[in-house]
Protein backbone atom coordinates (compact mmCIF):
# COMPACT_ATOMS: atom_id res chain seq x y z
CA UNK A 1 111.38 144.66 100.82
CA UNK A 2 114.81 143.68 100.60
CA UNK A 3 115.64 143.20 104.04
CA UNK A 4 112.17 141.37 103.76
CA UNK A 5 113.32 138.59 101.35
CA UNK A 6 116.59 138.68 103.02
CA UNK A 7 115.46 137.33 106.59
CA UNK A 8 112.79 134.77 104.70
CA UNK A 9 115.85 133.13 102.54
CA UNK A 10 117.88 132.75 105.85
CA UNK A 11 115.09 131.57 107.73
CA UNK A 12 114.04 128.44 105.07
CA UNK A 13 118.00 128.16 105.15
CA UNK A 14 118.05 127.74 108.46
CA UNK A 15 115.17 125.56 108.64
CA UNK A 16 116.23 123.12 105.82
CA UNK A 17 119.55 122.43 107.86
CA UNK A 18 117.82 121.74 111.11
CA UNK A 19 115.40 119.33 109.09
CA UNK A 20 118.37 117.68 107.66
CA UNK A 21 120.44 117.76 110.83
CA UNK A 22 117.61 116.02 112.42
CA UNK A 23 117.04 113.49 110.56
CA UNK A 24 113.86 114.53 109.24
CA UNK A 25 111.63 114.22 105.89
CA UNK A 26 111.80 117.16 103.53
CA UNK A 27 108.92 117.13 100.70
CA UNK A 28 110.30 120.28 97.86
CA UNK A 29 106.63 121.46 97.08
CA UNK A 30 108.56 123.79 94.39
CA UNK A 31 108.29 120.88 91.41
CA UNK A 32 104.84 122.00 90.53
CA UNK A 33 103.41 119.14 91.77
CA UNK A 34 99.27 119.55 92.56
CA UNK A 35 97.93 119.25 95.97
CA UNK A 36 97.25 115.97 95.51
CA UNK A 37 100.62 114.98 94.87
CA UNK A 38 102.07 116.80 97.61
CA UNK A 39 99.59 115.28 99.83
CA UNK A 40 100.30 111.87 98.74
CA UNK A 41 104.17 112.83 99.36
CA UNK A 42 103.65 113.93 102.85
CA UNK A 43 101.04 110.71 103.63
CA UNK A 44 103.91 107.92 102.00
CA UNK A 45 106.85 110.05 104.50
CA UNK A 46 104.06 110.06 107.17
CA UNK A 47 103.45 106.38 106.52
CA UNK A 48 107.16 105.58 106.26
CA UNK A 49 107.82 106.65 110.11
CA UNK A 50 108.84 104.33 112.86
CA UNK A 51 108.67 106.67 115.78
CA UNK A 52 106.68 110.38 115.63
CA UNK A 53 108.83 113.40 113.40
CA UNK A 54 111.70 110.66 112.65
CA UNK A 55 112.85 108.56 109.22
CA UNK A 56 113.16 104.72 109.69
CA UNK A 57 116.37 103.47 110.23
CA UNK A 58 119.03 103.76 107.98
CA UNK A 59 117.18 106.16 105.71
């Protein structure tokens, strides 16, 4: 179990810097926010593209 949780907390490390490197939207679905909410979160990033996977400019 340990070695478990151990490869799943490097992994999401891993994966939050190559989200961040990239340039990309992060949504924390860890506030307790309902489905809805995290829906409308990933719709207003989705929404606030200006080309497919990427942030406008100078966000």
């Amino acid at each position: 179990m340990d070695q478990f949780l151990a490869r799943t907390e490097r992994y999401q490390t891993l994966m939050t810097e190559a989200v961040d490197r990239l340039g990309l939207h992060r949504i924390d679905a860890g506030r307790g926010q309902s489905a809805g909410e995290l829906a409308d979160m990933v719709i207003a990033a989705a929404d606030a593209q200006t080309a497919v996977g990427r942030p406008p400019t100078g966000q």
